[in-house]
Protein backbone atom coordinates (compact mmCIF):
# COMPACT_ATOMS: atom_id res chain seq x y z
CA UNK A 1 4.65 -2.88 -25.50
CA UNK A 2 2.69 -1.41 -22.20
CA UNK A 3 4.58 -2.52 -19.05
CA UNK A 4 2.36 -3.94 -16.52
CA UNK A 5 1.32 -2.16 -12.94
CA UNK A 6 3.03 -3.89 -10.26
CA UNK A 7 0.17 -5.24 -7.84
CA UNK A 8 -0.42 -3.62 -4.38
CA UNK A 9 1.15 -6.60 -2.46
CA UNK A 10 4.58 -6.07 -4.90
CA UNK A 11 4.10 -2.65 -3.90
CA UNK A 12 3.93 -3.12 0.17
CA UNK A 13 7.05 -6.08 -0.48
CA UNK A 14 9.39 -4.07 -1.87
CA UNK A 15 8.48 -1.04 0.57
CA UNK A 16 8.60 -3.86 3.72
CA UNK A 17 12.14 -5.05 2.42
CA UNK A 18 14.14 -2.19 0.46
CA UNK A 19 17.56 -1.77 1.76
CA UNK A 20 18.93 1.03 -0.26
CA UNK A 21 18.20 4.92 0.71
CA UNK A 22 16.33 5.81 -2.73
CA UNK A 23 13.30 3.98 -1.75
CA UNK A 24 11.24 4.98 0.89
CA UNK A 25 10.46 3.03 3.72
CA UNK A 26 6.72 1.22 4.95
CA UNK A 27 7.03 3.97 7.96
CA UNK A 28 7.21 6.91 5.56
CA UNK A 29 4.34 5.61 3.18
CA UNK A 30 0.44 6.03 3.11
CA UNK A 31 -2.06 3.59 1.17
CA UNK A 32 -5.05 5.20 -0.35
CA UNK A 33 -8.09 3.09 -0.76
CA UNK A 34 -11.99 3.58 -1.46
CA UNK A 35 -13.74 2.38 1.48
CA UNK A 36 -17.52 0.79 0.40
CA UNK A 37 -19.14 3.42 3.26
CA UNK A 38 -16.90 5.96 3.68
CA UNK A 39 -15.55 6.81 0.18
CA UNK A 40 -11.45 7.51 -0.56
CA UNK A 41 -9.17 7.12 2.99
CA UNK A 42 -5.88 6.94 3.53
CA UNK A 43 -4.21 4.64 6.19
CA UNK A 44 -0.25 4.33 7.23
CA UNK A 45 1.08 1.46 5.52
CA UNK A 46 2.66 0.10 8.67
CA UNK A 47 -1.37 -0.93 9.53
CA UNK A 48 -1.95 -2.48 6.75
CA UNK A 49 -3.00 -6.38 7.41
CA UNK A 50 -3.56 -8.30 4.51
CA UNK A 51 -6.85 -10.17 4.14
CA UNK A 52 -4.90 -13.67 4.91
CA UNK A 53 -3.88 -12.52 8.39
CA UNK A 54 -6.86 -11.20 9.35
CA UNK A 55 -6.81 -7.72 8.12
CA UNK A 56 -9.67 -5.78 6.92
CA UNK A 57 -8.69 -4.03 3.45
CA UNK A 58 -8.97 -6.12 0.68
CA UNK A 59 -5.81 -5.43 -2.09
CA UNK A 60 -7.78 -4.78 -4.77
CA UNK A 61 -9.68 -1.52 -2.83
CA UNK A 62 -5.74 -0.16 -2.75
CA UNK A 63 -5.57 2.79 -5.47
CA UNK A 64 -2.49 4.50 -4.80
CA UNK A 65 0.89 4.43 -2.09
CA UNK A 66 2.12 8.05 -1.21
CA UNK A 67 4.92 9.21 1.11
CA UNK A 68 4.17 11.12 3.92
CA UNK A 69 5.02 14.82 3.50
């Protein structure tokens, strides 16, 4: 049996509130997402507003969560 993805608001949850060292932090983390006019962009995740609060990036444009290097 296929596990499931975890969603992108599990994702940013467990990044906002991990306590142990093995995870990295919301600072350290980048959100990729395809933007309808400007194609694929990446953002810090510490920007990220959801929808709700008056944010701009939908969850479901979210492709993929990368550390910073």
């Amino acid at each position: 049996k296929k596990k499931k993805l975890r969603t992108a608001s599990e994702v940013l949850s467990r990044l906002r509130w991990a306590g142990d060292e093995s995870m990295p932090c919301l600072d350290d983390t980048l959100i990729g997402y395809s933007d309808r006019l400007n194609g694929p962009m990446e953002k810090a995740a510490v920007d990220f507003i959801p929808i709700d609060d008056g944010g701009d990036l939908p969850e479901h444009r979210i492709q993929y969560f990368r550390t910073k290097s």
